[in-house]
Protein backbone atom coordinates (compact mmCIF):
# COMPACT_ATOMS: atom_id res chain seq x y z
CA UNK A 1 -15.27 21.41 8.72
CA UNK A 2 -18.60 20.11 7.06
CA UNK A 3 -22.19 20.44 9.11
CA UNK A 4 -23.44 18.48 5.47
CA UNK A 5 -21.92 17.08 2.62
CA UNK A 6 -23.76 18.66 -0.05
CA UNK A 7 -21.73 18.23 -3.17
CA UNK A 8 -19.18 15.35 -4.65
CA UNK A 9 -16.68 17.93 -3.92
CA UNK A 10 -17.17 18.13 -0.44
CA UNK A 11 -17.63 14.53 0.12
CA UNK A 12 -14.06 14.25 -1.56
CA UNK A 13 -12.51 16.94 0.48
CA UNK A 14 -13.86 15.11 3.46
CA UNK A 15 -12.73 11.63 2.72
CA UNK A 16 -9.25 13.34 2.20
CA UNK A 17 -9.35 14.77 5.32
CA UNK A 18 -10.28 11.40 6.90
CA UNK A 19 -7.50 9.58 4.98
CA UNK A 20 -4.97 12.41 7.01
CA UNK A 21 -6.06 11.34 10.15
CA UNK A 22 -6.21 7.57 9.32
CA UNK A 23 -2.51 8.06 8.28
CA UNK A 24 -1.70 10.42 11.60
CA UNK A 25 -3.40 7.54 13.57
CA UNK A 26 -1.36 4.50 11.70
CA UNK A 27 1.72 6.43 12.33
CA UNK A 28 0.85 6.60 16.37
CA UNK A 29 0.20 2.71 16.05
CA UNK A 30 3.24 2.07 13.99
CA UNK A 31 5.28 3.29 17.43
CA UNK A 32 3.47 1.04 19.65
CA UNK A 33 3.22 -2.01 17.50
CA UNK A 34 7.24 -1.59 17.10
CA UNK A 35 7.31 -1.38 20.52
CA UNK A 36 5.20 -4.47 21.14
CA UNK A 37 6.39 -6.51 18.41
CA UNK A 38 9.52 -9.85 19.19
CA UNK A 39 11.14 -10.22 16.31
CA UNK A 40 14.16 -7.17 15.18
CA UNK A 41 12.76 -7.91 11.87
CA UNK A 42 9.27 -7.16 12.43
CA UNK A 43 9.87 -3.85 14.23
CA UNK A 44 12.87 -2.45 11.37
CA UNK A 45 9.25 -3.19 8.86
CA UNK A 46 7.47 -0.81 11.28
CA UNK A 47 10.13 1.77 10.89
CA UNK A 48 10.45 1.10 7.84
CA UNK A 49 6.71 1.71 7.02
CA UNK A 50 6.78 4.97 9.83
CA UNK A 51 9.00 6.86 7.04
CA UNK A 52 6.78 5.36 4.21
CA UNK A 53 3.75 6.62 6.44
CA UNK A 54 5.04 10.37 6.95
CA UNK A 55 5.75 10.64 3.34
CA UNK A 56 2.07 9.43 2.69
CA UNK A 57 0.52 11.79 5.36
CA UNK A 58 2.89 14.92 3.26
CA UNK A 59 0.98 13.38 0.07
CA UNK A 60 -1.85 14.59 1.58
CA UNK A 61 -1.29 17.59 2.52
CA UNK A 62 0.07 18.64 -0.62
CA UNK A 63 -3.22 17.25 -2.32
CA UNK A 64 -4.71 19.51 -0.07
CA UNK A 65 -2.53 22.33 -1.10
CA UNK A 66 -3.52 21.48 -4.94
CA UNK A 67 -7.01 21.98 -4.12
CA UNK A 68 -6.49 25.55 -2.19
CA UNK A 69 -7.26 24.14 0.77
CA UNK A 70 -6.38 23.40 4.20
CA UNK A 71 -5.71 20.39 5.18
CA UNK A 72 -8.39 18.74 7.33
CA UNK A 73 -8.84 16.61 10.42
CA UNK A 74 -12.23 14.42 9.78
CA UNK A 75 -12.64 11.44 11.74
CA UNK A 76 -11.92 8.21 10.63
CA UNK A 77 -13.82 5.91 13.72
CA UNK A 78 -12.55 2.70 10.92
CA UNK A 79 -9.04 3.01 11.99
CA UNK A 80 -9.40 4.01 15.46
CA UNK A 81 -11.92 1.05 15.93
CA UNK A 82 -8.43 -1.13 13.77
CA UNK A 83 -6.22 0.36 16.82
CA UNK A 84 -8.48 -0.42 19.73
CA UNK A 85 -8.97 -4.15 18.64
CA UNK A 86 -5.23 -4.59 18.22
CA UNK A 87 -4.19 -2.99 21.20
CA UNK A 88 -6.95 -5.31 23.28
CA UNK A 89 -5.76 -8.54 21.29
CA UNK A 90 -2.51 -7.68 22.08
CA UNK A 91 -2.63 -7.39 25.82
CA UNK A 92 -4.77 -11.03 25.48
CA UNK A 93 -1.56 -12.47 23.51
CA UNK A 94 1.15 -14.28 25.37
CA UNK A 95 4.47 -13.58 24.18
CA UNK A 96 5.02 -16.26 21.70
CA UNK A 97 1.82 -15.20 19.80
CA UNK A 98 2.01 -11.37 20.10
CA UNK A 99 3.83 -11.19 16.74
CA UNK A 100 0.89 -13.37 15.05
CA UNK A 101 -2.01 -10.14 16.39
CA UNK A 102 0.32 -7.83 15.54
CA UNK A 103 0.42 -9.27 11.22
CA UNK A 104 -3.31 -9.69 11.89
CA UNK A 105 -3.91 -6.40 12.87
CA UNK A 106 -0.98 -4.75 10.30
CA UNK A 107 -3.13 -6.47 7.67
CA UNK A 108 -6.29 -5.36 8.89
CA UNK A 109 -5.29 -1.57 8.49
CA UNK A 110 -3.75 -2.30 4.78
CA UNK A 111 -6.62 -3.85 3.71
CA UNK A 112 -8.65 -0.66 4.97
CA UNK A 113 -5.87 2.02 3.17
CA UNK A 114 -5.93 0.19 0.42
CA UNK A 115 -9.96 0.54 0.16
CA UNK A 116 -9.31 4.34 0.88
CA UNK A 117 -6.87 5.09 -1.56
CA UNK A 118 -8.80 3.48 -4.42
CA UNK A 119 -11.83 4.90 -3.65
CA UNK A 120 -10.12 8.59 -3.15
CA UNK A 121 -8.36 8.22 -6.90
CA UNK A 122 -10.96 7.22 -8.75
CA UNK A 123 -13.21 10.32 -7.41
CA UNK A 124 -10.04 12.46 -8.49
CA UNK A 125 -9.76 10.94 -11.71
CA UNK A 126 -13.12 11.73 -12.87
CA UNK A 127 -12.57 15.62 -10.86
CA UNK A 128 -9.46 15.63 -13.33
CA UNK A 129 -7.06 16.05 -10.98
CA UNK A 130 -4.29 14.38 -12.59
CA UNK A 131 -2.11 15.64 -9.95
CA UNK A 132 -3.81 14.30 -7.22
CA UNK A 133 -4.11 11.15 -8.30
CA UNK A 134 -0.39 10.75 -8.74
CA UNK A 135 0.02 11.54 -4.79
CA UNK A 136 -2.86 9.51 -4.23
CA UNK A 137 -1.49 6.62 -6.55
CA UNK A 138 1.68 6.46 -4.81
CA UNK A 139 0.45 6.48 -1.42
CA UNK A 140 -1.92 3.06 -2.70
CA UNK A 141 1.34 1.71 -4.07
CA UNK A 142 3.50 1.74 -1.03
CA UNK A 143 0.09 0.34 1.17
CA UNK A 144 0.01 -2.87 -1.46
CA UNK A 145 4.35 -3.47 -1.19
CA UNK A 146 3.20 -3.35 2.63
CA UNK A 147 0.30 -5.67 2.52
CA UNK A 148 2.24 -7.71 0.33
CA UNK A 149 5.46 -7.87 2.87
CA UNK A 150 2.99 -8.51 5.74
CA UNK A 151 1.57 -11.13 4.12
CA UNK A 152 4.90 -12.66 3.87
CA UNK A 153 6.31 -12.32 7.10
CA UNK A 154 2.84 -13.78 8.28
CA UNK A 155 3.41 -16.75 6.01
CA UNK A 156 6.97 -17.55 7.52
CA UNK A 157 5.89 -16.60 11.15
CA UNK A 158 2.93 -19.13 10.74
CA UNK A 159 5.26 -21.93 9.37
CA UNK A 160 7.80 -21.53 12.43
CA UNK A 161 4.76 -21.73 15.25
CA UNK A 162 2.95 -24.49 13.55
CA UNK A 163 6.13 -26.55 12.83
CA UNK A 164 6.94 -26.02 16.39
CA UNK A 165 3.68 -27.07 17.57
CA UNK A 166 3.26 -30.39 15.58
């Protein structure tokens, strides 16, 4: 869409468009990781967070449609670089450790949305566009209750290996 960013504007309709395809991308890893992951209650988190996910990506497009414009596809190499180290640590993992690069990996890619979303609401804050920021705001809440739950399930996963292995 942009040859050259050449106003704050267009450097915030750009990082939009790259938080869209970060979100498209998570929700493609969300399948596989589901798909990859042991435990029944690791994969209901991942379709858990799938629905949380397509609600974020129609966030998006609606800040899109607040602007008056379409909604755009600009790379985000962050996330696809995210999805290409956890699918290669996963096919490394045996079996009993998959689970463990799987957290890893999940918390990798919160950490990174979280960075996004903050950095996306405070440039609509100061554009004034209150109503953007409350799509933007909710999106960055649901990534922290994530992080948060991943961190947890890494704690307990982490106690049961290391218990075992003592």
């Amino acid at each position: 869409m942009f040859e050259k960013l050449k106003t704050p504007e267009d450097l915030f309709h750009f990082k939009l468009g790259a938080a869209l395809t970060m979100e498209n991308t998570v929700l493609e890893m969300l399948g596989n990781l589901e798909e990859a992951a042991q435990q029944e209650q690791l994969k209901e988190q991942f379709r858990h967070h799938a629905d949380e996910t397509r609600q974020q990506i129609a966030n998006l497009e609606q800040a899109f449609g607040a602007l008056g414009e379409e909604p755009d596809d600009s790379p985000c190499p962050a996330i696809q670089g995210i999805d290409k180290e956890g699918k290669a640590n996963i096919k490394k993992a045996d079996d009993s450790v998959v689970d463990a690069v799987i957290l890893s990996g999940a918390a990798e890619t919160e950490h990174h949305e979280i960075a996004v979303y903050e950095g996306l609401i405070i440039e609509a804050d100061a554009m004034g566009k209150q109503d953007i920021v409350r799509l933007l705001q909710e999106n960055l809440e649901q990534e922290q209750h994530t992080l948060e739950e991943i961190k947890q399930a890494t704690q307990e996963l982490a106690r049961r290996q290391f218990a075992h292995a003592a």
